[in-house]
Protein backbone atom coordinates (compact mmCIF):
# COMPACT_ATOMS: atom_id res chain seq x y z
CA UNK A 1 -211.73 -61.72 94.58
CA UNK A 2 -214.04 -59.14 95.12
CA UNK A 3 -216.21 -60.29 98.05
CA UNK A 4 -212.61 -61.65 99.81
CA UNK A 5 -211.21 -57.99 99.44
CA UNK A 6 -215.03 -56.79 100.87
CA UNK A 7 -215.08 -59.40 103.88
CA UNK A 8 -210.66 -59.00 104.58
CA UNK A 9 -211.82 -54.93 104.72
CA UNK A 10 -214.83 -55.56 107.37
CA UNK A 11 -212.98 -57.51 109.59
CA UNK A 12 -209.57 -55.05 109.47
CA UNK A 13 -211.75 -52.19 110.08
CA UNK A 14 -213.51 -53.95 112.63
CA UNK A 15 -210.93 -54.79 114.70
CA UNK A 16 -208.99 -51.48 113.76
CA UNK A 17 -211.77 -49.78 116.26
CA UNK A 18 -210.39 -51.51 118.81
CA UNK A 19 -206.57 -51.37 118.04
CA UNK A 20 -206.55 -47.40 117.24
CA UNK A 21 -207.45 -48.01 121.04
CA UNK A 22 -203.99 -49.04 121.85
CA UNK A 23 -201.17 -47.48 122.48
CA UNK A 24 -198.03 -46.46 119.90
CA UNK A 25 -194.91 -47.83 121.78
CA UNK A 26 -192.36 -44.82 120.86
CA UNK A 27 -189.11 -47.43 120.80
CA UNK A 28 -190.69 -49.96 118.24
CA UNK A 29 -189.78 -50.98 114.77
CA UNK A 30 -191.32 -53.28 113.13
CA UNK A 31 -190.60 -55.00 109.81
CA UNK A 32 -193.26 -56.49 107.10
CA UNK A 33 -191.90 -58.64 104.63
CA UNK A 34 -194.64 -60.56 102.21
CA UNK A 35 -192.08 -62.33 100.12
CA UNK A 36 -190.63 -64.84 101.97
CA UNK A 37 -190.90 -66.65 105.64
CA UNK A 38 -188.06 -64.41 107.03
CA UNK A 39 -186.16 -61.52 106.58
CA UNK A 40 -183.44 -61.33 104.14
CA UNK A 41 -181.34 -58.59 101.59
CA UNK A 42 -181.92 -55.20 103.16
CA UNK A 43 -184.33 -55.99 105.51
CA UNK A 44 -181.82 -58.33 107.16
CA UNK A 45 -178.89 -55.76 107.24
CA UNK A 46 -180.95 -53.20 108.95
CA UNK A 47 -182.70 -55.74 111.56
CA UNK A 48 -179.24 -56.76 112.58
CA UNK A 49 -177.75 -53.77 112.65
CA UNK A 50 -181.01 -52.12 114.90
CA UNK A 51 -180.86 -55.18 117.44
CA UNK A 52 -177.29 -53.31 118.42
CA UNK A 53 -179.47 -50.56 119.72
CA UNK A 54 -180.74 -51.73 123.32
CA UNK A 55 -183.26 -48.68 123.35
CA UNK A 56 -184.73 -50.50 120.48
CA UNK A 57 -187.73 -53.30 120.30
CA UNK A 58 -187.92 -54.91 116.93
CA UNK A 59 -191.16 -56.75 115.89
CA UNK A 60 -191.32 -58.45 112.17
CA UNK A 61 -194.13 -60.19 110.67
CA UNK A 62 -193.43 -62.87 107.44
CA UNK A 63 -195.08 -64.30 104.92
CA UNK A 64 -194.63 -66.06 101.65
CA UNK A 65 -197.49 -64.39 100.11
CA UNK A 66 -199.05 -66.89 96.92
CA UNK A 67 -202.64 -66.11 96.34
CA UNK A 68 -203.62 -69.27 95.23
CA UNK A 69 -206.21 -71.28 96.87
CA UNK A 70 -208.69 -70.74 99.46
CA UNK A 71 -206.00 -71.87 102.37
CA UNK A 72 -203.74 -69.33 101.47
CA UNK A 73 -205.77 -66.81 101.02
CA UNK A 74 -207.09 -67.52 104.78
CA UNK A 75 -203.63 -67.66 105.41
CA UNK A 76 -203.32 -64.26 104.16
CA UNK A 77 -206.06 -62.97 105.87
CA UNK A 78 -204.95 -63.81 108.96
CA UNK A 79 -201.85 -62.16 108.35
CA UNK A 80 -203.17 -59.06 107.58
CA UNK A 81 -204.71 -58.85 110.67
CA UNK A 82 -201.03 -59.74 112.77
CA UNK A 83 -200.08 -56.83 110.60
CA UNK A 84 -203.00 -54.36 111.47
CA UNK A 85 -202.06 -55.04 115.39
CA UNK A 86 -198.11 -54.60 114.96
CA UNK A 87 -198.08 -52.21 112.09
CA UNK A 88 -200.60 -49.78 114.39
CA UNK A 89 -198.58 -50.09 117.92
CA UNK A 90 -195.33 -49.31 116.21
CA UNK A 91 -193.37 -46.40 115.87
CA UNK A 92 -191.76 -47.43 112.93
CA UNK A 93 -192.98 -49.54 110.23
CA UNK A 94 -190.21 -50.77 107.60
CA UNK A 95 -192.01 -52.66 104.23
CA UNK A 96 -190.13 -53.55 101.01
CA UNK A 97 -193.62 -54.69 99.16
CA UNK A 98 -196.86 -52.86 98.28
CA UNK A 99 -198.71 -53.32 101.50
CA UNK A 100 -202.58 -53.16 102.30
CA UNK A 101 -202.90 -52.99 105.83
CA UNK A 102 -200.64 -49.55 105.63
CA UNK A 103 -202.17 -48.20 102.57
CA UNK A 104 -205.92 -48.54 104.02
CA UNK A 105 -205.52 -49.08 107.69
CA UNK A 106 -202.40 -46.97 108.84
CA UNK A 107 -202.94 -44.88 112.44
CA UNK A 108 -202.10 -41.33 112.66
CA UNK A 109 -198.57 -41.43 114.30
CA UNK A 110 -196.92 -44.38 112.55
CA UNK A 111 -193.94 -43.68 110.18
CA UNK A 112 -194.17 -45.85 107.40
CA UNK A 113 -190.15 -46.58 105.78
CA UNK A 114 -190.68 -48.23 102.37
CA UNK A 115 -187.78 -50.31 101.64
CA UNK A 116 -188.20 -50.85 97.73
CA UNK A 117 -186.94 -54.53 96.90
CA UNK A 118 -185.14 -52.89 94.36
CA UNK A 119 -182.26 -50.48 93.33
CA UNK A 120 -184.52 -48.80 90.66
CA UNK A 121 -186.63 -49.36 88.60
CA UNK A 122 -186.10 -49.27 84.57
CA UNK A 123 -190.02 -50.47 84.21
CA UNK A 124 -193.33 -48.07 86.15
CA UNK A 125 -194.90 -49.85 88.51
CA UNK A 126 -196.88 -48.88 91.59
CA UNK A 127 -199.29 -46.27 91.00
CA UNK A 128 -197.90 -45.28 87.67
CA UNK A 129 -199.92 -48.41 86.64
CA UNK A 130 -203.09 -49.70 86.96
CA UNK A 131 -203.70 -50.91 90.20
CA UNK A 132 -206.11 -52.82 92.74
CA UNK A 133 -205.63 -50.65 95.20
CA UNK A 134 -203.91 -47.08 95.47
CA UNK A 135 -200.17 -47.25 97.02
CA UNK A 136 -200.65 -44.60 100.01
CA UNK A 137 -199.73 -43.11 103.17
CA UNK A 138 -195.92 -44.05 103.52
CA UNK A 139 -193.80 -41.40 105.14
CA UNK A 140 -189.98 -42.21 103.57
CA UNK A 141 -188.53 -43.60 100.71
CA UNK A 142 -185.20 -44.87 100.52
CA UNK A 143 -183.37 -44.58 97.03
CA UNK A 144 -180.00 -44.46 95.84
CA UNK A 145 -179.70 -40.65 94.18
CA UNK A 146 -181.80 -38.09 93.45
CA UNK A 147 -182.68 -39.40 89.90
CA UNK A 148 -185.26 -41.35 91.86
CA UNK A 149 -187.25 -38.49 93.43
CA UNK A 150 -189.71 -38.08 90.83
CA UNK A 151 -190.64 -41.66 89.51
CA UNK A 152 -191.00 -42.66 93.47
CA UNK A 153 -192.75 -39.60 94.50
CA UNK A 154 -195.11 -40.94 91.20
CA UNK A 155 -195.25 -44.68 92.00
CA UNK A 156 -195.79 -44.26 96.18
CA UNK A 157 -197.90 -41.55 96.03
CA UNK A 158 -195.70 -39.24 98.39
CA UNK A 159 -194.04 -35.66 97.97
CA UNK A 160 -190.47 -35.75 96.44
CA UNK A 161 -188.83 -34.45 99.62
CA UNK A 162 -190.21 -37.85 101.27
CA UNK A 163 -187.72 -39.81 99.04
CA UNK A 164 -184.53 -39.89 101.35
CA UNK A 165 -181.51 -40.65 99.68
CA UNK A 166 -178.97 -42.87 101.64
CA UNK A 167 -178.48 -45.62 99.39
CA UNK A 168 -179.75 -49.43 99.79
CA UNK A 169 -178.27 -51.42 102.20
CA UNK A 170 -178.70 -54.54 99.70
CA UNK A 171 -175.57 -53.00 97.66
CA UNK A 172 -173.16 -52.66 100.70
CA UNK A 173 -172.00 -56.07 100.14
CA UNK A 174 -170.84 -54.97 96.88
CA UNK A 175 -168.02 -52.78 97.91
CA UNK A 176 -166.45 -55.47 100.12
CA UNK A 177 -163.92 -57.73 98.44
CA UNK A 178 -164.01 -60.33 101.09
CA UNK A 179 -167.45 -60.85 101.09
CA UNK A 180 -167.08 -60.66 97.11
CA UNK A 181 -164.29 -63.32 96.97
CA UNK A 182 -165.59 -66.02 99.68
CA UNK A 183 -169.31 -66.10 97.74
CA UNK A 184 -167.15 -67.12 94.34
CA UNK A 185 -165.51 -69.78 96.07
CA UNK A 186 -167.90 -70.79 97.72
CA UNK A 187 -170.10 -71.32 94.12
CA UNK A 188 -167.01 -72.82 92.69
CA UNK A 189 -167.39 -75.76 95.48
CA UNK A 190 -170.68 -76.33 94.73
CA UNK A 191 -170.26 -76.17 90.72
CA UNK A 192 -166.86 -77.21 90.30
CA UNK A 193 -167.67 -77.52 86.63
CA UNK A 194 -167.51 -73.49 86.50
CA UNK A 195 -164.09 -73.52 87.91
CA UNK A 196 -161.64 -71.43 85.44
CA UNK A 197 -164.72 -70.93 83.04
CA UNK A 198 -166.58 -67.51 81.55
CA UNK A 199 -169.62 -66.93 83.32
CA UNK A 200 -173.15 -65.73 81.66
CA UNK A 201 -175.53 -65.05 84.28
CA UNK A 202 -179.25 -64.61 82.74
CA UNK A 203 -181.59 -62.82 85.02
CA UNK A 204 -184.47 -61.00 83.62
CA UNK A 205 -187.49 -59.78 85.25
CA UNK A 206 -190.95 -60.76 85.24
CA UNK A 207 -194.07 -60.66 83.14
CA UNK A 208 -197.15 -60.72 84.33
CA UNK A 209 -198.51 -59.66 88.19
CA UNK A 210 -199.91 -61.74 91.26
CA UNK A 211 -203.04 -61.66 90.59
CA UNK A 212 -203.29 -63.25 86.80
CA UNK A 213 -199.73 -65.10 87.24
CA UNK A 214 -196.11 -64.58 85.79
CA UNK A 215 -194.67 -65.79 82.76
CA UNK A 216 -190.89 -65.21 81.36
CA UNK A 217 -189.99 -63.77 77.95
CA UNK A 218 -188.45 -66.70 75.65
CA UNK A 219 -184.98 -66.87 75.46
CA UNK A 220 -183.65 -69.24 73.19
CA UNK A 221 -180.28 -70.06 75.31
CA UNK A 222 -179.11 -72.96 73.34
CA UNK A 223 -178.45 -70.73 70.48
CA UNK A 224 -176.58 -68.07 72.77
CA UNK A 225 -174.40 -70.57 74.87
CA UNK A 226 -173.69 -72.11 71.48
CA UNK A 227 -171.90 -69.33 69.89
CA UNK A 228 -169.30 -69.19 72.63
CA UNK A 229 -166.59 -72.09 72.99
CA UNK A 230 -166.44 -75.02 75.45
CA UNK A 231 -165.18 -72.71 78.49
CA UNK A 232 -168.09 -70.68 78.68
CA UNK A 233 -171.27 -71.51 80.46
CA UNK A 234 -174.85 -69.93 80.99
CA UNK A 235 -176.20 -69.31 84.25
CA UNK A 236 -180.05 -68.78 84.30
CA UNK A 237 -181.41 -66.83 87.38
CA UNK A 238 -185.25 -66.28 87.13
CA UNK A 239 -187.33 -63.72 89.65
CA UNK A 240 -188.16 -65.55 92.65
CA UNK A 241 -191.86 -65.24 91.64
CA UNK A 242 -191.32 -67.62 88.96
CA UNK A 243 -191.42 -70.76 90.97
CA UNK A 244 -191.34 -72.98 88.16
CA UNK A 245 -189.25 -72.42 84.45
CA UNK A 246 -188.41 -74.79 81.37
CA UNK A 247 -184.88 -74.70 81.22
CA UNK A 248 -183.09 -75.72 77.81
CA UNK A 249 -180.92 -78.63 78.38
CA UNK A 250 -177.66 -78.16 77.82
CA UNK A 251 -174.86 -79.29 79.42
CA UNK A 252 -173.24 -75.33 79.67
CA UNK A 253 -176.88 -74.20 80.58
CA UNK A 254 -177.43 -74.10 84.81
CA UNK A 255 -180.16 -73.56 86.68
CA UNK A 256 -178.89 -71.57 89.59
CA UNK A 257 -182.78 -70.25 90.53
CA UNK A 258 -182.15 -70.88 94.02
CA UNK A 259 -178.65 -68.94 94.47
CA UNK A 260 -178.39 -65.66 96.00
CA UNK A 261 -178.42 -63.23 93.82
CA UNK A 262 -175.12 -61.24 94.51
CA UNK A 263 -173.09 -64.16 95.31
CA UNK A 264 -174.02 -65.26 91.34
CA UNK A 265 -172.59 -61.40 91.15
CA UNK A 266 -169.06 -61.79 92.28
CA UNK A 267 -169.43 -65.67 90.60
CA UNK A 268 -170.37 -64.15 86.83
CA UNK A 269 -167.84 -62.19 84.12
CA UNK A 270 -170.86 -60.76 82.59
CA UNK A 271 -175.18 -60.57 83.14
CA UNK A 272 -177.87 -60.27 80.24
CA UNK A 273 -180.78 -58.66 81.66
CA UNK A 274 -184.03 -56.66 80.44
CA UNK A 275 -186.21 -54.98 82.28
CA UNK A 276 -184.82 -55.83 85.89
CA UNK A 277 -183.65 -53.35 88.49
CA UNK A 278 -180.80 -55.81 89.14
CA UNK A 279 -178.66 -53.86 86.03
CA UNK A 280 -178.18 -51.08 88.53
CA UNK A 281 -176.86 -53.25 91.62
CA UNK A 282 -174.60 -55.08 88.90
CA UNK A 283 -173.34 -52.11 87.22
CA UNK A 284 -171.25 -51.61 90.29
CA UNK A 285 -169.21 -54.46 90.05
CA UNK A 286 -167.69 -53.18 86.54
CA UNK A 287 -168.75 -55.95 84.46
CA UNK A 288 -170.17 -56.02 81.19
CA UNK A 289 -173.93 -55.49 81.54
CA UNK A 290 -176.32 -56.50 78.46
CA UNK A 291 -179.92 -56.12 77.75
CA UNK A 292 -181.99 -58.58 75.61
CA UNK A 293 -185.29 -56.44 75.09
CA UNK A 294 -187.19 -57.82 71.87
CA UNK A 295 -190.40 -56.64 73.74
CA UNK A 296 -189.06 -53.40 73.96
CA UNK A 297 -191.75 -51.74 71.98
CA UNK A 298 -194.66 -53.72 73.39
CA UNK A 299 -193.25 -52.93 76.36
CA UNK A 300 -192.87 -48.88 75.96
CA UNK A 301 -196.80 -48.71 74.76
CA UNK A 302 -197.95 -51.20 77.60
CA UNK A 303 -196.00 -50.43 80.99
CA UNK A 304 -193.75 -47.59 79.75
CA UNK A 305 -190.31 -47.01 81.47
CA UNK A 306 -188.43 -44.50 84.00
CA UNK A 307 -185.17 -45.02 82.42
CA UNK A 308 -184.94 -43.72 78.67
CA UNK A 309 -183.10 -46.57 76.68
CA UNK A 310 -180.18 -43.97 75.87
CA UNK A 311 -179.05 -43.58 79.56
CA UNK A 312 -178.36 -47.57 79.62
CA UNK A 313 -175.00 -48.12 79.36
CA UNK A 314 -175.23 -50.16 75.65
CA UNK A 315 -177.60 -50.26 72.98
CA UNK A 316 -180.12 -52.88 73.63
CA UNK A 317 -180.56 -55.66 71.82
CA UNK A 318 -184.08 -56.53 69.91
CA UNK A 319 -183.42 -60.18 68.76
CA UNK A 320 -180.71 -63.02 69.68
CA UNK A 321 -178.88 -62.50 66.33
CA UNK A 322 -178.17 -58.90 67.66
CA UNK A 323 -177.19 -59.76 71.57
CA UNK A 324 -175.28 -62.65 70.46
CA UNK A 325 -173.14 -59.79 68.49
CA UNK A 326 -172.71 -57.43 70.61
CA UNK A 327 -171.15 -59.69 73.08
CA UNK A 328 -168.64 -61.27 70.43
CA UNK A 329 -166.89 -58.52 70.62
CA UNK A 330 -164.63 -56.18 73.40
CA UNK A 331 -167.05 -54.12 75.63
CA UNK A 332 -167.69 -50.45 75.48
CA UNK A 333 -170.48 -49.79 77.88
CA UNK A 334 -170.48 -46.53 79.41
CA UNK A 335 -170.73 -48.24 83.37
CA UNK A 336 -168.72 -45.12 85.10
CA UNK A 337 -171.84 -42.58 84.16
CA UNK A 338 -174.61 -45.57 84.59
CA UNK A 339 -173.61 -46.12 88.25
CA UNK A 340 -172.89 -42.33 89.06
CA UNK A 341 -176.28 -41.14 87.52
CA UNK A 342 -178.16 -44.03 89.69
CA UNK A 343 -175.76 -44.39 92.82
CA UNK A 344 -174.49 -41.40 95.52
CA UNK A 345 -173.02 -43.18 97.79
CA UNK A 346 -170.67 -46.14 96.58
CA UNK A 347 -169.07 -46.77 99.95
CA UNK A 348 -170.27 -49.54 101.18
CA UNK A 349 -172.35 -47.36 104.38
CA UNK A 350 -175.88 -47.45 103.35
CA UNK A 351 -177.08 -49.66 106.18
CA UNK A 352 -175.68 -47.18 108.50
CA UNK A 353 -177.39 -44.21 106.93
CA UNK A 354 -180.89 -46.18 106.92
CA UNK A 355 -180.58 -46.97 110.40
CA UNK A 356 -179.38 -43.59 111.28
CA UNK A 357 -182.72 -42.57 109.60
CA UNK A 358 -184.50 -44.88 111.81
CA UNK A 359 -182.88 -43.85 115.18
CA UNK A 360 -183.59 -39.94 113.84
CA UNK A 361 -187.35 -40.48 113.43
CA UNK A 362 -187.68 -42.70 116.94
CA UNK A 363 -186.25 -39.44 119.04
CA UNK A 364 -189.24 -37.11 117.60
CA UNK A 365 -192.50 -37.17 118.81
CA UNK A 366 -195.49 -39.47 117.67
CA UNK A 367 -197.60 -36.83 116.86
């Protein structure tokens, strides 16, 4: 790992002689997306929404970033250096990942937008943990409400006034009942089996990082589903980078890995989650939220959390015994203060604000 970091940093600063050479064209965005071969969730909604804009020249570069085996990590390489030449002649750079190329290779005169993949973040991460290499030099952050001005200013290494609150574009879906009602039906005709049933959807975060692999917490779903009657299923949703999970079979347990994750929203009557910053996008939709956290202590001492346990809107639940309990009986989460402590804006606009942003920054000079 080390001498592939040493010879990916010789040949990026190499060629970065030459590129610092060329010139920053003022009307360019460009988006960097290292989780998948194209863009999707709020990377998507602001590409489409900038290729309006005929002043505007978009530029994205993809990759499903897996660091195993010498042919991806060429793959990588070569990646990195597409990124050093688009990333450098851009005006505007949008990322939702940790990237290298912008945190040891960004030009003077680039604006760096980070895009978190996330809503929040109830677990640190970034530079509030240990680290390979130091998040740096991003210029905006966009979050959801002021709450996250000081864990984002903590974990990206920028000032607080750099975190720009206009809300995630992901969540805009969220407020529109169309959307909401055509991606249940459209789940119900591919598992007509849930049709007029109670739906669990499972989704908990990840363990682990990309470097020594990810595992999942065990979950001992048979016992859960169990404890319901016949017109209740489970839904499991794992993080996408789990490529691979066990699932208990069952014939009320689904694997529904491959789903989009808000469509399984407006599908589902209630989610168990842990850790994962999906609680906040979920909370919106008024529905019983749950977390299963038996690592919780493990968890406090090892990676620590932004979000106290007593600003969730339940008590969490340590063992099976206990979330199995909890959701026997009527809910009493506290989901009006969850979302208005996390959210500002709950009107369905955030796209537009982010590209507003966007446009705003393009009209001042480079340097």
């Amino acid at each position: 790992m080390k001498l592939q970091k040493l010879i990916l940093n010789i040949i990026l600063g190499f060629l970065n002689i030459f590129v610092k050479m060329l010139i920053i064209k003022e009307n360019q965005v460009a988006f960097i997306s290292l989780e998948s071969r194209y863009l999707d969730s709020d990377m998507k909604l602001i590409y489409n929404e900038l290729e309006k804009k005929k002043e505007v020249v978009l530029k994205k570069v993809v990759i499903e970033y897996d660091q195993q085996g010498i042919k991806q990590n060429f793959l990588y390489m070569l990646n990195c250096i597409k990124q050093l030449f688009i990333i450098n002649t851009s005006h505007v750079v949008i990322i939702r990942d940790n990237n290298y190329v912008v945190s040891n290779f960004k030009r003077k005169g680039v604006k760096v937008i980070q895009v978190w993949h996330a809503c929040g973040a109830i677990k640190k991460f970034g530079n509030a943990l240990p680290r390979k290499y130091p998040i740096k030099n991003y210029d905006y952050i966009i979050a959801n409400s002021p709450y996250w001005k000081k864990p984002y200013s903590e974990a990206f290494a920028v000032k607080e006034e750099s975190v720009v609150i206009t809300g995630m574009p992901r969540v805009d879906c969220l407020f529109d009942q169309n959307y909401l009602n055509q991606a249940k039906e459209k789940l119900l005709k591919k598992y007509p089996q849930l049709v007029g049933k109670k739906i669990i959807l499972y989704a908990p975060t990840f363990r682990g990082n990309i470097y020594k692999g990810f595992s999942m917490l065990p979950f001992d779903g048979i016992k859960l589903i169990e404890s319901f009657d016949e017109n209740t299923y489970l839904l499991y949703k794992m993080h996408p980078l789990l490529k691979e999970i066990n699932l208990p079979q069952h014939p009320r347990i689904l694997d529904v890995c491959k789903e989009d994750t808000h469509e399984l929203f407006a599908l589902s009557d209630s989610l168990i989650s842990d850790y994962s910053s999906i609680v906040f996008d979920y909370s919106l939709l008024n529905k019983p939220l749950y977390f299963y956290t038996p690592d919780l202590n493990e968890y406090l001492n090892n990676v620590g959390c932004y979000v106290d346990k007593g600003e969730l809107p339940v008590d969490v639940s340590l063992t099976m015994d206990e979330l199995i309990k909890t959701m026997q009986v009527p809910y009493k989460g506290k989901l009006d203060v969850f979302k208005n402590k996390f959210f500002t804006y709950q009107d369905g606009k955030n796209t537009n604000r982010v590209v507003d942003l966007i446009l705003e920054i393009l009209k001042k000079p480079l340097y």
